[in-house]
C-alpha atoms as a PDB file:
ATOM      1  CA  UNK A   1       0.000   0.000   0.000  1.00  0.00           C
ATOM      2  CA  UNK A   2       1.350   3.223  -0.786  1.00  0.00           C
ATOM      3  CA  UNK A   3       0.243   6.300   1.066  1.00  0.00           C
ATOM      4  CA  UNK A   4      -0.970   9.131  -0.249  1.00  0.00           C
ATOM      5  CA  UNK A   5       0.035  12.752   0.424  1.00  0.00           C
ATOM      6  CA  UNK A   6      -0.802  16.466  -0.884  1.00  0.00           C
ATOM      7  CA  UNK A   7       1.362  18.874   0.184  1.00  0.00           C
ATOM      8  CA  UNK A   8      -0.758  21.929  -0.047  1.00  0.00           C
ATOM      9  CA  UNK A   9      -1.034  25.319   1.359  1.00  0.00           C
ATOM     10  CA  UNK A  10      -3.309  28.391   2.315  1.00  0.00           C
ATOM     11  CA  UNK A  11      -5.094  30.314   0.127  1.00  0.00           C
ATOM     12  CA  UNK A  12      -4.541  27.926  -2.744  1.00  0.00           C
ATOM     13  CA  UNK A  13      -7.162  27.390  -5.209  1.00  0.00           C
ATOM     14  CA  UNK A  14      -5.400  24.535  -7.315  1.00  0.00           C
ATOM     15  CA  UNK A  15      -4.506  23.003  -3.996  1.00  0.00           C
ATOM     16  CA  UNK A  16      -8.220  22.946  -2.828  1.00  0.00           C
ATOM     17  CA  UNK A  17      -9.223  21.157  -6.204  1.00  0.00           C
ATOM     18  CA  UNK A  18      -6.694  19.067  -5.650  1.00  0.00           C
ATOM     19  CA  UNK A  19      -8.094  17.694  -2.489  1.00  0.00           C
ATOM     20  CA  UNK A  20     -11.739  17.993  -3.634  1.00  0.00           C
ATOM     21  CA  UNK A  21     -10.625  15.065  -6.839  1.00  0.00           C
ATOM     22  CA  UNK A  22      -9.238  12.932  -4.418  1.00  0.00           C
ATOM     23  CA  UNK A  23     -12.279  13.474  -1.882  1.00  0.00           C
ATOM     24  CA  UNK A  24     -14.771  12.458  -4.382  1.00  0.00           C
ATOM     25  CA  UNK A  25     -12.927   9.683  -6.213  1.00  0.00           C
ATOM     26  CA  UNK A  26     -12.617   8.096  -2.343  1.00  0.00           C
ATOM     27  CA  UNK A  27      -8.736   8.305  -1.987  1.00  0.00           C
ATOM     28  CA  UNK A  28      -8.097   8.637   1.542  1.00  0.00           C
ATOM     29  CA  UNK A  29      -4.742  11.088   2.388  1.00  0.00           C
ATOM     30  CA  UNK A  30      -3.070  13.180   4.457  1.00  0.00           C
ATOM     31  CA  UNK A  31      -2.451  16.877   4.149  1.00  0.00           C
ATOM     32  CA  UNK A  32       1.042  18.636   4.849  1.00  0.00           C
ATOM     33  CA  UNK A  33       1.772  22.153   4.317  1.00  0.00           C
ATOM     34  CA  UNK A  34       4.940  23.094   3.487  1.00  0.00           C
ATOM     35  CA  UNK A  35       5.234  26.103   4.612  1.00  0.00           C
ATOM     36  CA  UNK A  36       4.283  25.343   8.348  1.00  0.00           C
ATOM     37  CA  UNK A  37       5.889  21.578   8.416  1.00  0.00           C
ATOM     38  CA  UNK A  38       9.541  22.004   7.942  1.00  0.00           C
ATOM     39  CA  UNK A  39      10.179  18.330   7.405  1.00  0.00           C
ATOM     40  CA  UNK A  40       7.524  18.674   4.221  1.00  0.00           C
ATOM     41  CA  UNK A  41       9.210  21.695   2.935  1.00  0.00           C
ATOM     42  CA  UNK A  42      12.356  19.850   3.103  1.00  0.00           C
ATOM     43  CA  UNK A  43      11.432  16.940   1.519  1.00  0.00           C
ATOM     44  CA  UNK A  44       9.525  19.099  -1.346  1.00  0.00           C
ATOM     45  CA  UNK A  45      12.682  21.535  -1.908  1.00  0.00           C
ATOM     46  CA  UNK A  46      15.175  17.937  -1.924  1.00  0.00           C
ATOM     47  CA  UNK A  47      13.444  16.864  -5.000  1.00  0.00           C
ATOM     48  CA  UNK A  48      13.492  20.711  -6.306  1.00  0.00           C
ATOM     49  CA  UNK A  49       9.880  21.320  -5.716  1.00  0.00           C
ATOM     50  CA  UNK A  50       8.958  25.101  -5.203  1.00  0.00           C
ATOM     51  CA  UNK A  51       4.843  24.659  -5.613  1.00  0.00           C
ATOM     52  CA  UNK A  52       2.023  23.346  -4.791  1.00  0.00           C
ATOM     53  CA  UNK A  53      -0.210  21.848  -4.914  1.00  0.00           C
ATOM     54  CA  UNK A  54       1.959  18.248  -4.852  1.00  0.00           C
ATOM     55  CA  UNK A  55       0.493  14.887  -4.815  1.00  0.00           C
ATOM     56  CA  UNK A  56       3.080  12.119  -3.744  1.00  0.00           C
ATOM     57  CA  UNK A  57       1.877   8.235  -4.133  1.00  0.00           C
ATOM     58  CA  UNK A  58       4.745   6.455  -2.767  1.00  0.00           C
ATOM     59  CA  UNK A  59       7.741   7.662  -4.180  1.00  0.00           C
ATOM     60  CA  UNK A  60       5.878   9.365  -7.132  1.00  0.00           C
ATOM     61  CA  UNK A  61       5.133  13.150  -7.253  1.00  0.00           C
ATOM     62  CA  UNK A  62       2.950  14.761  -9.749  1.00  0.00           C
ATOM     63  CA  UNK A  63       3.501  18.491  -9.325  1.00  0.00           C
ATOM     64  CA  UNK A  64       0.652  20.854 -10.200  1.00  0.00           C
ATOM     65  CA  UNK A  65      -2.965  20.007 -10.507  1.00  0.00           C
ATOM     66  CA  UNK A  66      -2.238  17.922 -13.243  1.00  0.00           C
ATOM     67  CA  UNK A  67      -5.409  14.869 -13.288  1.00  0.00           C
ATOM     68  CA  UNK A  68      -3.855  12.978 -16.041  1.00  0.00           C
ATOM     69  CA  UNK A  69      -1.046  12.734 -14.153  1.00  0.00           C
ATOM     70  CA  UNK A  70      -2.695  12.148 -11.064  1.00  0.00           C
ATOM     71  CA  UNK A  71      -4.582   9.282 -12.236  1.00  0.00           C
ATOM     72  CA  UNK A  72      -1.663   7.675 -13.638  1.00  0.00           C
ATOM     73  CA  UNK A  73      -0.093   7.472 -10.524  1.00  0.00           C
ATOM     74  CA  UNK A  74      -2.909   6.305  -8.467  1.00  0.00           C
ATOM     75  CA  UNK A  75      -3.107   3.457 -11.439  1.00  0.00           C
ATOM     76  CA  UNK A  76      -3.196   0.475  -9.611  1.00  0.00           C
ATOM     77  CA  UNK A  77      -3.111   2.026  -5.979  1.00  0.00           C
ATOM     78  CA  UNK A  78      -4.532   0.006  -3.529  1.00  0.00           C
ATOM     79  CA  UNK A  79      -5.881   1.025   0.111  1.00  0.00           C
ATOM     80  CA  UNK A  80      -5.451  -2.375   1.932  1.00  0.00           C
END
């Protein structure tokens, strides 16, 4: 099982539409922001990530609210 995690912050639209696809397609994850969790702005700004929103499925990030890519890496994601 691979967890899933948007790193998203305040006051961003994409972010919230981000959250809202994965809400009502039933993916369950957690929320870090990066500008109040220092260990998620580290971890963002390691793999040369300066936006959000940021979806990461395992080791996978797809930066931006991009659904294509979103549903590519949730492509055989399981809960259990």
């Amino acid at each position: 099982m691979s967890e899933i995690t948007v790193f998203s912050t305040a006051l961003c639209a994409p972010c919230e539409l981000m959250k809202a696809w994965l809400t009502e397609h039933e993916y369950p994850f957690t929320v870090r922001d990066p500008m109040m969790d220092e260990e998620a702005g580290e971890l963002l700004e390691s793999h040369d990530i300066r936006t959000t929103p940021v979806m990461l499925v395992g080791e996978r990030f797809v930066v931006g609210l991009d659904i294509a890519g979103m549903e590519l890496a949730l492509t055989g994601w399981n809960a259990n």
